[in-house]
C-alpha atoms as a PDB file:
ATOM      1  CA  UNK A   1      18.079   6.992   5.893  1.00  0.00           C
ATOM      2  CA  UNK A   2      15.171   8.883   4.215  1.00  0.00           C
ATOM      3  CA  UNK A   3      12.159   7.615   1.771  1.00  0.00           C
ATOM      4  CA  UNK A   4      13.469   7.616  -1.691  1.00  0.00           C
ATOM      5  CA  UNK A   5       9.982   6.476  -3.252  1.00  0.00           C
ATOM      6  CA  UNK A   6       6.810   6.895  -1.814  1.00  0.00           C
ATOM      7  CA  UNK A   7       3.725   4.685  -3.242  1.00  0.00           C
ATOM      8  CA  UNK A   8       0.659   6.732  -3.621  1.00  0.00           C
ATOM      9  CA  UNK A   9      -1.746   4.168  -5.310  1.00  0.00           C
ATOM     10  CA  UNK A  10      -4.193   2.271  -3.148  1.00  0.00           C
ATOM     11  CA  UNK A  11      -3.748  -0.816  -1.852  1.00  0.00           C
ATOM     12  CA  UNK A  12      -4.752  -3.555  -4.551  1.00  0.00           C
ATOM     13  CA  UNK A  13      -3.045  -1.940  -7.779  1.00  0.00           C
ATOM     14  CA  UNK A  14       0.055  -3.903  -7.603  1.00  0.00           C
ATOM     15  CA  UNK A  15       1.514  -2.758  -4.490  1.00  0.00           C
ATOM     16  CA  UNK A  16       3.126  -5.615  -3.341  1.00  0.00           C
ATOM     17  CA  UNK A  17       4.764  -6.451  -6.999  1.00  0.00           C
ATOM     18  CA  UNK A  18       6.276  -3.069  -6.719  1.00  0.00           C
ATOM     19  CA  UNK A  19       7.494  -3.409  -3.263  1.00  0.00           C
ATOM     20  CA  UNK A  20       9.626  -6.239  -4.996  1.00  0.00           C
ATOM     21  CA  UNK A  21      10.589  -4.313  -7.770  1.00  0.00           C
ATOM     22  CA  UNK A  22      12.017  -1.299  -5.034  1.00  0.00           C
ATOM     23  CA  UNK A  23      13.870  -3.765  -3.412  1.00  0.00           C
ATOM     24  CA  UNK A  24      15.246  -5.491  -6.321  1.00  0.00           C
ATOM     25  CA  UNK A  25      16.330  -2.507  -7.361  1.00  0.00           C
ATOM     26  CA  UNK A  26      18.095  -1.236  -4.400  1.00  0.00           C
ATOM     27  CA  UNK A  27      15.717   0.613  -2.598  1.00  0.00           C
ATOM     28  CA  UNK A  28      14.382  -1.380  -0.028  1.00  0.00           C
ATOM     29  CA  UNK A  29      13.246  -2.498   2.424  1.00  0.00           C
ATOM     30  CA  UNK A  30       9.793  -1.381   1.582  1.00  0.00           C
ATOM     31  CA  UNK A  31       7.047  -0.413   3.725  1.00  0.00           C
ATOM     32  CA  UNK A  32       3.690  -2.104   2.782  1.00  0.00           C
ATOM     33  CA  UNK A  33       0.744  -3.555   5.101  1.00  0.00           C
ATOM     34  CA  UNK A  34       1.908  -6.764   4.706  1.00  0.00           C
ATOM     35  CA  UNK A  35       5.449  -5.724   6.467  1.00  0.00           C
ATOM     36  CA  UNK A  36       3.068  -4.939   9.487  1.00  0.00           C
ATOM     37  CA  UNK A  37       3.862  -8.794  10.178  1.00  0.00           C
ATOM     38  CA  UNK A  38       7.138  -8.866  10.560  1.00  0.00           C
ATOM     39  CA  UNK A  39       8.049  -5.650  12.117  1.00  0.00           C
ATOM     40  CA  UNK A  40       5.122  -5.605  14.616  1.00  0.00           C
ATOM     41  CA  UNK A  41       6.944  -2.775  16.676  1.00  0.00           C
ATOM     42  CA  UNK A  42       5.572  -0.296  13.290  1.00  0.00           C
ATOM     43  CA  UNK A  43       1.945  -0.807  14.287  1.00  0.00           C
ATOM     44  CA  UNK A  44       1.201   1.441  17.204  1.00  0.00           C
ATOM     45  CA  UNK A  45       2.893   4.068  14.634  1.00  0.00           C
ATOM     46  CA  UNK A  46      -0.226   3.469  12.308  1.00  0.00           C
ATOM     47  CA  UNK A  47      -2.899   2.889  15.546  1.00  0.00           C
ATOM     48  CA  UNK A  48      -2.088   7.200  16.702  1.00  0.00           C
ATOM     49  CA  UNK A  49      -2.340   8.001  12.924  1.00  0.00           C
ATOM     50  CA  UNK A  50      -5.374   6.512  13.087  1.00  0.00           C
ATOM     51  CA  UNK A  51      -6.675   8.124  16.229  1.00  0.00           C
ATOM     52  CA  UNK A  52      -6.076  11.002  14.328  1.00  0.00           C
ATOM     53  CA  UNK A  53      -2.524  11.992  16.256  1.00  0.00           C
ATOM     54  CA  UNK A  54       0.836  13.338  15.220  1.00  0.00           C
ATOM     55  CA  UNK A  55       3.443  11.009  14.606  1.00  0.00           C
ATOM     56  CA  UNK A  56       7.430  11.656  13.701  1.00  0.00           C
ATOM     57  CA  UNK A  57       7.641  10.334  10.231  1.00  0.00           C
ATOM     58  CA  UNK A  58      11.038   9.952  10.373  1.00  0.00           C
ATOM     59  CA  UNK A  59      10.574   7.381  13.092  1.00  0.00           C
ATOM     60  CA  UNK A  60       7.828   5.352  11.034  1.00  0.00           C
ATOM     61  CA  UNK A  61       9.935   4.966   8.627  1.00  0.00           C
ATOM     62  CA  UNK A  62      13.300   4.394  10.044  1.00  0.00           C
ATOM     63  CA  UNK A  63      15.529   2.024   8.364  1.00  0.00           C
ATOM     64  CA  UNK A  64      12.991   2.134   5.942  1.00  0.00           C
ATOM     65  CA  UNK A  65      14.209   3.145   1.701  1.00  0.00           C
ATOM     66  CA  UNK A  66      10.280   3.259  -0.027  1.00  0.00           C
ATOM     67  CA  UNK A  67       6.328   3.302   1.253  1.00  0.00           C
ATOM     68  CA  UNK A  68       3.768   1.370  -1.141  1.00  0.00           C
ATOM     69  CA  UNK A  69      -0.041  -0.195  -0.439  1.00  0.00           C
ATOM     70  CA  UNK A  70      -1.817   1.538   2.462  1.00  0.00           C
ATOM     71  CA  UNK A  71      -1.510   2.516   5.458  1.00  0.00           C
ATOM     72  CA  UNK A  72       1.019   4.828   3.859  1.00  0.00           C
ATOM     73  CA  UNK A  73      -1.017   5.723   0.577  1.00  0.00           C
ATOM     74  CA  UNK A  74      -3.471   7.057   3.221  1.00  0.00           C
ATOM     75  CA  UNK A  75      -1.004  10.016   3.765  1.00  0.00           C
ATOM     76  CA  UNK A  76       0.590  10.725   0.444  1.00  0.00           C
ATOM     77  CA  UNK A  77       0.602  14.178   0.461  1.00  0.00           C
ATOM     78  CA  UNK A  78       2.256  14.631   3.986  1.00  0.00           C
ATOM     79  CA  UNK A  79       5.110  12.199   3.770  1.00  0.00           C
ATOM     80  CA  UNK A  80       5.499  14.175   0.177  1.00  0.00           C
ATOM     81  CA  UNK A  81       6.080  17.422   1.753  1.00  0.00           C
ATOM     82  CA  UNK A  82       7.962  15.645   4.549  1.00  0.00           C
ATOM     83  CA  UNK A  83      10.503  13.559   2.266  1.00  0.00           C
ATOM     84  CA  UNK A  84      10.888  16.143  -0.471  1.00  0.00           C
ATOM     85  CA  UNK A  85      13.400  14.235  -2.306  1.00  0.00           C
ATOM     86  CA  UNK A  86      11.435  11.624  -2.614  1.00  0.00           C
ATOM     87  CA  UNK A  87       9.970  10.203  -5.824  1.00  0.00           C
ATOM     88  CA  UNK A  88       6.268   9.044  -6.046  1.00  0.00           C
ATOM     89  CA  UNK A  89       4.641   6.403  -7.853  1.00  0.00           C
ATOM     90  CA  UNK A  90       0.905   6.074  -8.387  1.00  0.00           C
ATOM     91  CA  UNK A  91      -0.189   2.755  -9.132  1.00  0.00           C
ATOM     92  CA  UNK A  92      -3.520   2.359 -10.884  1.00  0.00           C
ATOM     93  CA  UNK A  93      -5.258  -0.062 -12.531  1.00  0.00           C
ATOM     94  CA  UNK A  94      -8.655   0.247 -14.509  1.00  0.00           C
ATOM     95  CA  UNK A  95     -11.085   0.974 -11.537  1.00  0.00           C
ATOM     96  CA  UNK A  96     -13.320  -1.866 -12.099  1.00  0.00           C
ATOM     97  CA  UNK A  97     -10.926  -4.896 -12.004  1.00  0.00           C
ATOM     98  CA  UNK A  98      -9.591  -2.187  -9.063  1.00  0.00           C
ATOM     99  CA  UNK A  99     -12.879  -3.194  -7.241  1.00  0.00           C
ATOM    100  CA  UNK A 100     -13.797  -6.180  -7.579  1.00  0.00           C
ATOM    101  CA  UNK A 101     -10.349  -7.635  -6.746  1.00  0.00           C
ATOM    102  CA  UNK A 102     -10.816  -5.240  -3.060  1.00  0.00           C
ATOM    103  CA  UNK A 103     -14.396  -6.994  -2.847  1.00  0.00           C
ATOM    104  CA  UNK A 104     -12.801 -10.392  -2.785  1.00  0.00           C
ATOM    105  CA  UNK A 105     -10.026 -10.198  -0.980  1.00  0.00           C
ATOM    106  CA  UNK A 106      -9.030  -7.135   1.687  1.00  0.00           C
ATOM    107  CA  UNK A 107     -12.299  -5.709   2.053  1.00  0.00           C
ATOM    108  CA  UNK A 108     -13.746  -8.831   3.986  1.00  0.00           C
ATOM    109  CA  UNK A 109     -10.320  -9.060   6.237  1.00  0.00           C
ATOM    110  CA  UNK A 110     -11.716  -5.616   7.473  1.00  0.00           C
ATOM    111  CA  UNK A 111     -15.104  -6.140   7.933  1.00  0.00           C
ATOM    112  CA  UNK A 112     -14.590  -9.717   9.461  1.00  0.00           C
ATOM    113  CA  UNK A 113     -11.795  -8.621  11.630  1.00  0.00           C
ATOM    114  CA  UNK A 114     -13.175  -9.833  14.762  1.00  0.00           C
ATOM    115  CA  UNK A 115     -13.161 -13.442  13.650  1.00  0.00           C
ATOM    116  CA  UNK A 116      -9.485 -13.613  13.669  1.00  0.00           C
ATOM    117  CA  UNK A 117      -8.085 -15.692  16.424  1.00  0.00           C
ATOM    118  CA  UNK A 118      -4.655 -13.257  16.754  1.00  0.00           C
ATOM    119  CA  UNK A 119      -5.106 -10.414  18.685  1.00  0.00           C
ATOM    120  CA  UNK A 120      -1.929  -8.832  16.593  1.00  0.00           C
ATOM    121  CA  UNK A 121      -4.356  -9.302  13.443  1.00  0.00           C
ATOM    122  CA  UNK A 122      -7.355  -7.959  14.418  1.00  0.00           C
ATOM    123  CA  UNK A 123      -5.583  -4.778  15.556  1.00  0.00           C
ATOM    124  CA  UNK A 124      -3.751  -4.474  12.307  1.00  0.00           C
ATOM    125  CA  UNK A 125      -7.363  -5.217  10.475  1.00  0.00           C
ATOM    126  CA  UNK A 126      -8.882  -2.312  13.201  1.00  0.00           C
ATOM    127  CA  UNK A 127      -6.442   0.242  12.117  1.00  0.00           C
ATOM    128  CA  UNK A 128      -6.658  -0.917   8.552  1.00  0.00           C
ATOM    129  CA  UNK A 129     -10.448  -0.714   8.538  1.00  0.00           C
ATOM    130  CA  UNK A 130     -10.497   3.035  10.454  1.00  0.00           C
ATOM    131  CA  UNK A 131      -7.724   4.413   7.956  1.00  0.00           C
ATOM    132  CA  UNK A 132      -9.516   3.018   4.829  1.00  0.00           C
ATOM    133  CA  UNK A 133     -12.701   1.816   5.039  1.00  0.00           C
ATOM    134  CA  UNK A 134     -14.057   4.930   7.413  1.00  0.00           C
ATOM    135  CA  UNK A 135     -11.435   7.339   7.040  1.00  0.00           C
ATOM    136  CA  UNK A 136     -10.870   7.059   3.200  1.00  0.00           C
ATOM    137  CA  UNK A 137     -14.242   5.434   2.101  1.00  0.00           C
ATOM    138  CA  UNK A 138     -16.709   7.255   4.076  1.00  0.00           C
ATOM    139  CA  UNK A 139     -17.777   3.809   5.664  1.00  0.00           C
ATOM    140  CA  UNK A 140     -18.950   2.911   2.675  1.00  0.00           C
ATOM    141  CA  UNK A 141     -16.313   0.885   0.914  1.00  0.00           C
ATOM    142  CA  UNK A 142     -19.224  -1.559   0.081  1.00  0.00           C
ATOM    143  CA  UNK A 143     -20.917   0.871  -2.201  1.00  0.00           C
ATOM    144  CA  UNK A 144     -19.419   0.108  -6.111  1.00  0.00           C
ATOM    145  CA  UNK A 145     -20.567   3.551  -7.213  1.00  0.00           C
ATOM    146  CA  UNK A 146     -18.997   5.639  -3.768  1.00  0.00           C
ATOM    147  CA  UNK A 147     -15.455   2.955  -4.003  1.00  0.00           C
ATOM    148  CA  UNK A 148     -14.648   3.583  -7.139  1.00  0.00           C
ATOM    149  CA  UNK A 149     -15.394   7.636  -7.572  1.00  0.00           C
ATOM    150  CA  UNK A 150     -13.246   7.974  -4.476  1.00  0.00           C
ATOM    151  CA  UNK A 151     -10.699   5.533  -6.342  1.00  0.00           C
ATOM    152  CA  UNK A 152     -10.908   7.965  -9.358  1.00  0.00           C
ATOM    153  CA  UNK A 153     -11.021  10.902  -7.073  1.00  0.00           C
ATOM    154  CA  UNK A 154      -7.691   9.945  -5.233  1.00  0.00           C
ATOM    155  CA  UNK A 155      -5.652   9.353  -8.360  1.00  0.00           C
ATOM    156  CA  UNK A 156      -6.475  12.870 -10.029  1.00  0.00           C
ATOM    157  CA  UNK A 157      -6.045  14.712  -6.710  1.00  0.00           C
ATOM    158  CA  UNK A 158      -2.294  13.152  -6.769  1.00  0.00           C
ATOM    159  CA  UNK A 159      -1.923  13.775 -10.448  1.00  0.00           C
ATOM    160  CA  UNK A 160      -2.506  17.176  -9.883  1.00  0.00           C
ATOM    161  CA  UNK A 161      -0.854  17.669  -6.866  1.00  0.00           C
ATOM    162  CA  UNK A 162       2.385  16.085  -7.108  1.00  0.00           C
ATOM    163  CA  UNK A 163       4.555  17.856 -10.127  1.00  0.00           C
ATOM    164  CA  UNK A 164       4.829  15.697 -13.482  1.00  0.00           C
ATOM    165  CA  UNK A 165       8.355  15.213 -12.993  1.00  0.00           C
ATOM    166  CA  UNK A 166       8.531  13.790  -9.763  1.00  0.00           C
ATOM    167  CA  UNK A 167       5.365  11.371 -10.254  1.00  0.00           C
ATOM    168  CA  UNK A 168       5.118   8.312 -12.407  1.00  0.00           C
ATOM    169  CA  UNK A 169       1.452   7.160 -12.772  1.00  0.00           C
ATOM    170  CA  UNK A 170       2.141   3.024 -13.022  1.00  0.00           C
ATOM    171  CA  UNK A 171       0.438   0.522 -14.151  1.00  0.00           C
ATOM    172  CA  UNK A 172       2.637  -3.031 -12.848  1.00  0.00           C
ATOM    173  CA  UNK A 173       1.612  -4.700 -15.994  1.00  0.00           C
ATOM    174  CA  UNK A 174       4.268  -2.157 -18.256  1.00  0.00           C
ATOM    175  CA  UNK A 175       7.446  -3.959 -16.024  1.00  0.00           C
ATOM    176  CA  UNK A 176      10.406  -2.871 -15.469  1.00  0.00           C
ATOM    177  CA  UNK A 177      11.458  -0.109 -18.379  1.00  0.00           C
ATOM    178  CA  UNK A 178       8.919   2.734 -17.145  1.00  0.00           C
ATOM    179  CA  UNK A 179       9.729   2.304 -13.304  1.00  0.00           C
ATOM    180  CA  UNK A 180      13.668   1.836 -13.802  1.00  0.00           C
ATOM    181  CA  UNK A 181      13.546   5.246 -16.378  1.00  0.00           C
ATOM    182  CA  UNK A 182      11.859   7.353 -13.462  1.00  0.00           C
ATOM    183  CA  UNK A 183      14.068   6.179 -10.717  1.00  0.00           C
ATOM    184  CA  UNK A 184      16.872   6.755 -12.660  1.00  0.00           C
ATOM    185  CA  UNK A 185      17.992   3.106 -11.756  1.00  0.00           C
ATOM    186  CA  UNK A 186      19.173   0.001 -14.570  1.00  0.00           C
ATOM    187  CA  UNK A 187      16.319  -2.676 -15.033  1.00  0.00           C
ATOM    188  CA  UNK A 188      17.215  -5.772 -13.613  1.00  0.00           C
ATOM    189  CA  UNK A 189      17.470  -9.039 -16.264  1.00  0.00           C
ATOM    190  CA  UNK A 190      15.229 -10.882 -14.260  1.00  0.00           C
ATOM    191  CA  UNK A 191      11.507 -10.668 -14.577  1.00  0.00           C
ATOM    192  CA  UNK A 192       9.314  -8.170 -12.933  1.00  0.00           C
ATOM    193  CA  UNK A 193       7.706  -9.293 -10.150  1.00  0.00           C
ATOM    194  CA  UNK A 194       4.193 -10.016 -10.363  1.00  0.00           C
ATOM    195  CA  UNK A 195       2.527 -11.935  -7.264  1.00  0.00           C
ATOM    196  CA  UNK A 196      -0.176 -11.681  -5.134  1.00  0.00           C
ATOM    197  CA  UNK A 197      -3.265 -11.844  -7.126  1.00  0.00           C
ATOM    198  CA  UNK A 198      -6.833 -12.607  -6.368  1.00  0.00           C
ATOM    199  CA  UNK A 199      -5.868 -16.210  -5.538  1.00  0.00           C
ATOM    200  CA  UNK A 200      -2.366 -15.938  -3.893  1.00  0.00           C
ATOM    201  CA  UNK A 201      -4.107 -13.459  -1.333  1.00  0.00           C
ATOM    202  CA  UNK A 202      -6.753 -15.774  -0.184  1.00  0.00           C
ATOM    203  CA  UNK A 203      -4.498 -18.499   0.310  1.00  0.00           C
ATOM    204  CA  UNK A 204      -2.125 -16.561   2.000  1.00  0.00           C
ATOM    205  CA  UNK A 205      -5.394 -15.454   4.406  1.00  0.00           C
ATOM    206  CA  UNK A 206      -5.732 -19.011   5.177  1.00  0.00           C
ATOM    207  CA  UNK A 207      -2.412 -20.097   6.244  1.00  0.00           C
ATOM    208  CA  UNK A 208      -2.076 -17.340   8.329  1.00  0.00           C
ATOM    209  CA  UNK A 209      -5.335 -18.227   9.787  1.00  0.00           C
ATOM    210  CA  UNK A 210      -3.810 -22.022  10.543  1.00  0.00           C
ATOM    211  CA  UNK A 211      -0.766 -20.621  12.595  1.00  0.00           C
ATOM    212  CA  UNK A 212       2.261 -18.574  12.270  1.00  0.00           C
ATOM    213  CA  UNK A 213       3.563 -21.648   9.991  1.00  0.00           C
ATOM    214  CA  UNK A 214       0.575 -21.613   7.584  1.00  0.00           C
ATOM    215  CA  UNK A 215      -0.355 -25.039   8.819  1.00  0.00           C
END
């Protein structure tokens, strides 16, 4: 099995509504942080990337159809050159709304990481923080002005990079018709999948934080 879709858009631009959509469409399972909880055997994977060592992609992504939300946005262009066939998708979203929604909701999971009473947590939040917040941001993910040129920065180095017709730039809000045209794929009659906003994060934070049954 091989990547079909890769997700190059940063965690927070509808990444987890389009990990639905792939797998309601047929190309799932989907990698996305969140799968990180239940396929904890991934995460030492993302700890060596993270260290900054080699890893067999093929491997990472075993049994695996598509990639969205980080840690795999982090390395877009590699698993590009690596899965050749695959298509990409750039979800974006206007950068401000981008921001703020990061400020209030995986931005402090990062930089509170110690807090966390599961040790499986605060390693994902370690290598989440490393890969993003110092490897992608500088350190300085709290800086509005730095976050959101390096936002900016990231979506026109993958515009230019990957060729037109193998990248869809994606905005979640558009549903299914410009997503289902680029893979190729019919659109489902059902209604796109829109979840995990601002809200539906925070409270998924918390029952996590009351035990593996959300209290």
């Amino acid at each position: 099995m091989s990547l079909a879709v890769i997700g190059a858009g940063f965690g927070r631009t509808g990444t987890l509504s389009l990990k639905l959509a792939l797998e309601q469409v047929g190309l799932g399972p989907c990698m996305h942080m969140m799968a990180l909880r239940d396929n904890p055997d991934r995460l030492p994977h993302w700890e060596a990337l993270a260290r900054g060592e080699e890893v067999d992609w093929d491997q990472v992504f075993a049994g695996f159809r598509a990639t969205v939300d980080w840690p795999a946005a982090r390395f877009w262009r590699q698993l590009a050159d690596h899965f050749p066939a695959a298509k990409v998708v750039l979800t974006a979203r206007p950068a401000e709304s981008w921001l703020q929604s990061v400020h209030k909701t995986i931005y402090p999971v990062m930089r509170d990481r110690a807090k966390s009473d599961d040790p499986r947590r605060r390693r994902t939040a370690d290598m989440a923080y490393e890969l993003i917040v110092n490897q992608t941001f500088d350190g300085r993910m709290a800086d509005p002005d730095h976050a959101i040129a390096v936002y900016r920065a990231h979506n026109a180095e993958v515009e230019r990079t990957i060729p037109a017709d193998r990248l869809l730039t994606y905005d979640v809000t558009q549903g299914w018709g410009p997503l289902c045209d680029f893979l190729g794929l019919p659109a489902p009659e059902t209604p796109f999948p829109r979840t995990n906003t601002t809200a539906e994060f925070k409270a998924l934070i918390a029952g996590q934080e009351q035990g593996p049954q959300g209290g």
